[in-house]
Protein backbone atom coordinates (compact mmCIF):
# COMPACT_ATOMS: atom_id res chain seq x y z
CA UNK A 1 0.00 0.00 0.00
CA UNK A 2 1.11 2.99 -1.02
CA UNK A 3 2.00 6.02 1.45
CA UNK A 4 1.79 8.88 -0.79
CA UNK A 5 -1.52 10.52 -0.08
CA UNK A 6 -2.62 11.10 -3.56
CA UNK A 7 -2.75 7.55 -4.36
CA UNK A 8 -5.47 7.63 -1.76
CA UNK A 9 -7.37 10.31 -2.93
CA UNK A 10 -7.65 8.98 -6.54
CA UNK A 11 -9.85 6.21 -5.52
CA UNK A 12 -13.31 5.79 -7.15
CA UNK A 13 -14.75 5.64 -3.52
CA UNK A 14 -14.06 8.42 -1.69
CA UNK A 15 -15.90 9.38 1.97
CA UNK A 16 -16.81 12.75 0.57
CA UNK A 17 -18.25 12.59 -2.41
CA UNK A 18 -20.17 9.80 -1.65
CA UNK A 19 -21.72 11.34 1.41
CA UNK A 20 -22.47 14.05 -0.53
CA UNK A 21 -24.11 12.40 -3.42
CA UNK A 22 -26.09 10.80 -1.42
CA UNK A 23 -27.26 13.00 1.20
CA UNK A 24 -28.06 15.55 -2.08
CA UNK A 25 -29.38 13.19 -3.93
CA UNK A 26 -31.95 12.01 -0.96
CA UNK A 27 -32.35 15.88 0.28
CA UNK A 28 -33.48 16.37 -3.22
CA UNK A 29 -36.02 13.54 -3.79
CA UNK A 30 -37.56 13.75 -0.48
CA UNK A 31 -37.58 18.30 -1.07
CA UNK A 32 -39.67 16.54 -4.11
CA UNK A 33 -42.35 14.53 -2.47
CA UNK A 34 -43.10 16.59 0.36
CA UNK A 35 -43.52 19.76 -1.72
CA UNK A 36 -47.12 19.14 -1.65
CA UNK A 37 -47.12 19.74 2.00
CA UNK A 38 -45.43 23.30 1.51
CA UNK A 39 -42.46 22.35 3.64
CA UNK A 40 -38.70 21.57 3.01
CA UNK A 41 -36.51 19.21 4.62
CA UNK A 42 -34.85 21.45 7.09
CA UNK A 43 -38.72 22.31 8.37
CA UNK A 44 -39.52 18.34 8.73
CA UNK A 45 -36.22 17.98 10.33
CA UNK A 46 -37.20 21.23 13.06
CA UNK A 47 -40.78 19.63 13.03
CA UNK A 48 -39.67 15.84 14.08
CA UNK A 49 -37.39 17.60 16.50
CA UNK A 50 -40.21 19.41 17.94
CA UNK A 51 -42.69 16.12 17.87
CA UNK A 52 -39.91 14.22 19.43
CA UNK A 53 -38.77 16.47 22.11
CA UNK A 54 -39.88 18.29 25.08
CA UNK A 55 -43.62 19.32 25.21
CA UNK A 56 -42.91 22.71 26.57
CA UNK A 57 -41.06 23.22 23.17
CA UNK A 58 -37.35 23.40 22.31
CA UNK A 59 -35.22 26.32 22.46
CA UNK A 60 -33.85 27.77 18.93
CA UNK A 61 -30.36 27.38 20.34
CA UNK A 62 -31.19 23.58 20.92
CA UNK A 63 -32.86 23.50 17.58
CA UNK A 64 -29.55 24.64 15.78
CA UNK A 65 -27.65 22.32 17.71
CA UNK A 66 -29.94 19.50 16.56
CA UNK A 67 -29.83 20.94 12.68
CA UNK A 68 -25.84 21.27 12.88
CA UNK A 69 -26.50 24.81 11.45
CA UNK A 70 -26.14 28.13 12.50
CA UNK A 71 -28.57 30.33 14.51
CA UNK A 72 -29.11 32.80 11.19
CA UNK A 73 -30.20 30.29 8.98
CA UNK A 74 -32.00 28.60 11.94
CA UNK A 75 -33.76 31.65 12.91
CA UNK A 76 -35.29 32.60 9.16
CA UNK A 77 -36.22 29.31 9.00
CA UNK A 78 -38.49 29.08 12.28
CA UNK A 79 -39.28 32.65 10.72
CA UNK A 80 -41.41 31.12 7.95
CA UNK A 81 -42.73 28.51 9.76
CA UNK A 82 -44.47 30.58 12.29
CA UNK A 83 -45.79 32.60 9.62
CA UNK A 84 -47.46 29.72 8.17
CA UNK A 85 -48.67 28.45 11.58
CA UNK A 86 -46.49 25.62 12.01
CA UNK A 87 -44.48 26.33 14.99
CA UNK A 88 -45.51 29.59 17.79
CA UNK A 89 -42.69 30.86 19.65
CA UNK A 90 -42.80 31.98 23.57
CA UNK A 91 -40.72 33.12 25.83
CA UNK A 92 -38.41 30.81 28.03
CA UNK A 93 -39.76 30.27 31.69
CA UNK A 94 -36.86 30.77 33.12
CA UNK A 95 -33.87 32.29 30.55
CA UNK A 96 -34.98 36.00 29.36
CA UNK A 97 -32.84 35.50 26.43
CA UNK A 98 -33.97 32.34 25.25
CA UNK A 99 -37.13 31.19 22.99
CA UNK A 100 -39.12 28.10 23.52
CA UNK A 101 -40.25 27.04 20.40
CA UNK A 102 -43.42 24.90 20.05
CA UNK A 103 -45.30 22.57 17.38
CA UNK A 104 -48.61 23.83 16.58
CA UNK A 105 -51.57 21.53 14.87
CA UNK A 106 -50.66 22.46 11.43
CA UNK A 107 -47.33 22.02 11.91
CA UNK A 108 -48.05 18.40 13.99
CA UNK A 109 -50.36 17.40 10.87
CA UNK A 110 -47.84 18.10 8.03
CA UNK A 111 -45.08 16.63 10.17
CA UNK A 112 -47.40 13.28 10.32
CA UNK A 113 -47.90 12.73 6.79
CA UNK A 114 -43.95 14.08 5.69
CA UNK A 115 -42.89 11.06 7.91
CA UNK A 116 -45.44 8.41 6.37
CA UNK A 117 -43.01 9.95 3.36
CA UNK A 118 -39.56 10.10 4.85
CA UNK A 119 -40.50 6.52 5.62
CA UNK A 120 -40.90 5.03 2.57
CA UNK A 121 -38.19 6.75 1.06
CA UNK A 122 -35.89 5.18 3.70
CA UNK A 123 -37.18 1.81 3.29
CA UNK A 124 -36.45 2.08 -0.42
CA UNK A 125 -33.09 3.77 -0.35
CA UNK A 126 -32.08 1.32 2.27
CA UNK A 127 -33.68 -1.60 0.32
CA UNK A 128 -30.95 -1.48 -2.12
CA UNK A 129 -29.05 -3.29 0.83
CA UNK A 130 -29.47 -6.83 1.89
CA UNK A 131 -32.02 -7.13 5.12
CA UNK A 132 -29.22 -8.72 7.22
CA UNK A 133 -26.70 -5.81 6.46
CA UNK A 134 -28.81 -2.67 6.99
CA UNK A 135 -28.71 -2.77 10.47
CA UNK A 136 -25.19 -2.67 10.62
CA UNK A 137 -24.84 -0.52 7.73
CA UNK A 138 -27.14 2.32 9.27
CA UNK A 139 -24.53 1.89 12.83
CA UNK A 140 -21.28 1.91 10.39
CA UNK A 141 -22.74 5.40 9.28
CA UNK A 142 -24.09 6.36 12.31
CA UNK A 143 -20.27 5.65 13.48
CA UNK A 144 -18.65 7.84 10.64
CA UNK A 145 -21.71 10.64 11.58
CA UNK A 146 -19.60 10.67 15.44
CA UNK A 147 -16.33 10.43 14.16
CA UNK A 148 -16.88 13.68 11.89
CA UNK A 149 -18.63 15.76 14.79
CA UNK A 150 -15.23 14.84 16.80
CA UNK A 151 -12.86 15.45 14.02
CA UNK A 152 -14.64 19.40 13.87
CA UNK A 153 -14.18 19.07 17.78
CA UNK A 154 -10.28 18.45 18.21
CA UNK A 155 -10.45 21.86 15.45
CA UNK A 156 -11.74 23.88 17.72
């Protein structure tokens, strides 16, 4: 095996481009069949947070956490949402400078049927695998996932 660095990065599978393609390519598709529901992923993904998480709501700083974004894009985001009714925002009980942000019934209704969605589109992207691997598969990448948040970690 070689030790000159190139040699490795003139492979056919490489970790980046491959995450990317697919994460793009299933960002797209799924942008695609939940159009009809006048969301985007990033909204789903701030919606299931919401469904999943604490009933008094979550605050926007634990929302960008969850999204791995930045409280900008975070905050336009939850911007348009409450306008169309899916999330309300309130102030935190106890933190005068945090938000508590809360699913509403419109926003609980189109998260329901973008997950019937999300769903299916799992089960057939991870279809292309064989049943006994895609357990293990989905913990290999949920072990690359960790080992990326750590390698940004040790650079900061």
């Amino acid at each position: 095996m070689s030790n000159d660095p190139a040699t490795h990065l003139n492979t056919t599978r490489r970790l980046p481009p491959l995450l990317r393609r697919a994460w793009y390519s299933l960002n797209q598709t799924f942008r695609q069949r939940i159009a009809h529901l006048g969301i985007t992923p990033d909204q789903f993904s701030i919606l299931r947070w919401l469904h999943e998480g604490d009933t008094r709501g979550l605050t926007q700083q634990t929302l960008t956490d969850l999204m791995a974004s930045d409280p900008n894009t975070i905050t336009s985001i939850l911007q348009r949402m409450e306008k169309s009714r899916l999330v309300s925002r309130h102030a935190h009980e106890t933190d005068r400078r945090a938000r508590r942000v809360r699913i509403e019934d419109a926003g609980r209704e189109r998260y329901l049927e973008a997950c019937e969605i999300a769903i299916a589109l799992q089960r057939q992207i991870v279809g292309v695998i064989p049943e006994t691997r895609r357990s293990r598969f989905l913990a290999d990448l949920e072990l690359i996932a960790n080992a990326c948040v750590a390698a940004q970690n040790e650079g900061e």
